[in-house]
Protein backbone atom coordinates (compact mmCIF):
# COMPACT_ATOMS: atom_id res chain seq x y z
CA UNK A 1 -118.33 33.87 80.43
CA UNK A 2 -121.93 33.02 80.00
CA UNK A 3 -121.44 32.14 76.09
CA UNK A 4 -121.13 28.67 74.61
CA UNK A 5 -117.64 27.35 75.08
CA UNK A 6 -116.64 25.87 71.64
CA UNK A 7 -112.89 25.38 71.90
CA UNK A 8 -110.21 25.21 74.76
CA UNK A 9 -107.00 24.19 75.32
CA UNK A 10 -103.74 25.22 77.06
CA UNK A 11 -102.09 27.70 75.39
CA UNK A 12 -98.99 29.91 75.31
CA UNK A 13 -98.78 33.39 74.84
CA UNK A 14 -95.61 34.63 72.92
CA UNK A 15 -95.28 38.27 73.77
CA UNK A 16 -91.71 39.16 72.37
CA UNK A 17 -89.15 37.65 74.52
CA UNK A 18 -91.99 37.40 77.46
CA UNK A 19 -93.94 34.01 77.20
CA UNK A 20 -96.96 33.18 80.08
CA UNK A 21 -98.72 29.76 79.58
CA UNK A 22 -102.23 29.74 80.00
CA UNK A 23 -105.96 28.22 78.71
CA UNK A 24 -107.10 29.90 75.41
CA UNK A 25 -110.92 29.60 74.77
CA UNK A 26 -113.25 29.88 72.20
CA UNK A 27 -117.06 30.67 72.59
CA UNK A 28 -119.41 32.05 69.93
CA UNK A 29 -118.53 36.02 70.68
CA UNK A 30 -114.93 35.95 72.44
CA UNK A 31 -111.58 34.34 72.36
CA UNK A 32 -110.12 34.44 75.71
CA UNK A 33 -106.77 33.82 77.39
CA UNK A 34 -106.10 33.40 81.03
CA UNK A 35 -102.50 33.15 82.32
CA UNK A 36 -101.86 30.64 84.90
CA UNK A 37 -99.56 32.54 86.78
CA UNK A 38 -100.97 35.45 87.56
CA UNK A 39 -97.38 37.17 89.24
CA UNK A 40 -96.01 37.64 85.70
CA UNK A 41 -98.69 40.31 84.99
CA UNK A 42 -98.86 38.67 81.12
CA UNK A 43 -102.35 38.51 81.07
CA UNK A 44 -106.06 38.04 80.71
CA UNK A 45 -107.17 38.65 77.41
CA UNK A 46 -110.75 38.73 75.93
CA UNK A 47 -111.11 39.25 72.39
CA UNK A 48 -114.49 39.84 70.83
CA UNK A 49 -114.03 38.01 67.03
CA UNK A 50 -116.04 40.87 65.24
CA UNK A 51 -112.99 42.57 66.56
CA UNK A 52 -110.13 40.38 65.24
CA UNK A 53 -109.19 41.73 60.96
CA UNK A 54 -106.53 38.51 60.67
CA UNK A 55 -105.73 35.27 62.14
CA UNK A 56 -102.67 33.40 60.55
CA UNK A 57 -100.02 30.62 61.27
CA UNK A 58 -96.96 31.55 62.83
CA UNK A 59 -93.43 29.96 64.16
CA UNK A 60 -93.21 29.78 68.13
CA UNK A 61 -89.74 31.72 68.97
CA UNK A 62 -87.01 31.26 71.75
CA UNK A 63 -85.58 34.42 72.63
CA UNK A 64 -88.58 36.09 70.69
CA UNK A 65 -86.62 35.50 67.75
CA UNK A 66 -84.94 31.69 66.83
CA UNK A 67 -88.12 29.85 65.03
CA UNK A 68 -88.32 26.34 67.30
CA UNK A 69 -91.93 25.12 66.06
CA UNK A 70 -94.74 26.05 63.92
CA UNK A 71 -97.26 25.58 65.58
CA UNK A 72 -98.53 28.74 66.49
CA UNK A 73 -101.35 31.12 65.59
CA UNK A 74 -101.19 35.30 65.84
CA UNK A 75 -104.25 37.13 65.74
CA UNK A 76 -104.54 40.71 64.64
CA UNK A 77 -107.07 42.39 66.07
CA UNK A 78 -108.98 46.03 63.93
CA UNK A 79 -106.46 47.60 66.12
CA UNK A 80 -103.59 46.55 64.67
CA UNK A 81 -102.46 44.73 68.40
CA UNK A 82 -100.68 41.21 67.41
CA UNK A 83 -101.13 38.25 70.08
CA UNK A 84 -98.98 35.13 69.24
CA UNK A 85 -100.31 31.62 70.75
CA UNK A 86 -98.06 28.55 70.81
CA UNK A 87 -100.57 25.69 70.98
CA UNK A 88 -101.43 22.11 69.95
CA UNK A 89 -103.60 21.55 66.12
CA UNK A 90 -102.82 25.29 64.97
CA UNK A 91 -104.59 24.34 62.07
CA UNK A 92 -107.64 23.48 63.74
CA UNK A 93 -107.78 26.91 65.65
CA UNK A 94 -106.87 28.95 62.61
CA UNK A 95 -110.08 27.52 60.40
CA UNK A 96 -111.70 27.86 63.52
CA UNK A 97 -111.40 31.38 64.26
CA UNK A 98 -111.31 32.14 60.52
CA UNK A 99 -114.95 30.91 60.39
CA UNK A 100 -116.10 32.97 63.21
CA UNK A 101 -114.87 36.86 62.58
């Protein structure tokens, strides 16, 4: 990533029941996830903003369904593809990435 890093911190992606932690960062064009363990196949993810339509608040699930915090974010992408993100200050990221798509 040659763009200005704005934003990073360790992250985790919800993906149903399937959870990988990770770093989730923010630069001027892309928001982009990288699982630490790479084994669990869950993911690198780059997101261009222009292509996210929605960022909201969200609970962070156990089981992909019991509500155990709220502090997470999902982004919707023009696509219609949902990524969840438990992570610390979900406020912070939300008016974050709401500014920048």
């Amino acid at each position: 990533m040659n763009a200005t890093q704005l934003k990073r911190c360790y992250a985790t992606l919800q993906l149903g029941v399937g959870k990988a932690d990770g770093r989730l960062t923010l630069t001027d064009n892309i928001l982009h996830f990288e699982a630490l363990n790479k084994q669990l196949s869950l993911g690198s993810y780059a997101i261009k903003l222009n292509n996210i339509s929605h960022v909201e608040k969200c609970a962070g699930k156990a089981a992909g369904l019991i509500p155990i915090t709220t502090s997470g974010i999902k982004i919707t992408t023009k696509e219609n593809h949902h990524l969840e993100f438990i992570l610390a200050e979900p406020d912070e990221w939300l008016n974050c990435l709401q500014a920048r798509h």
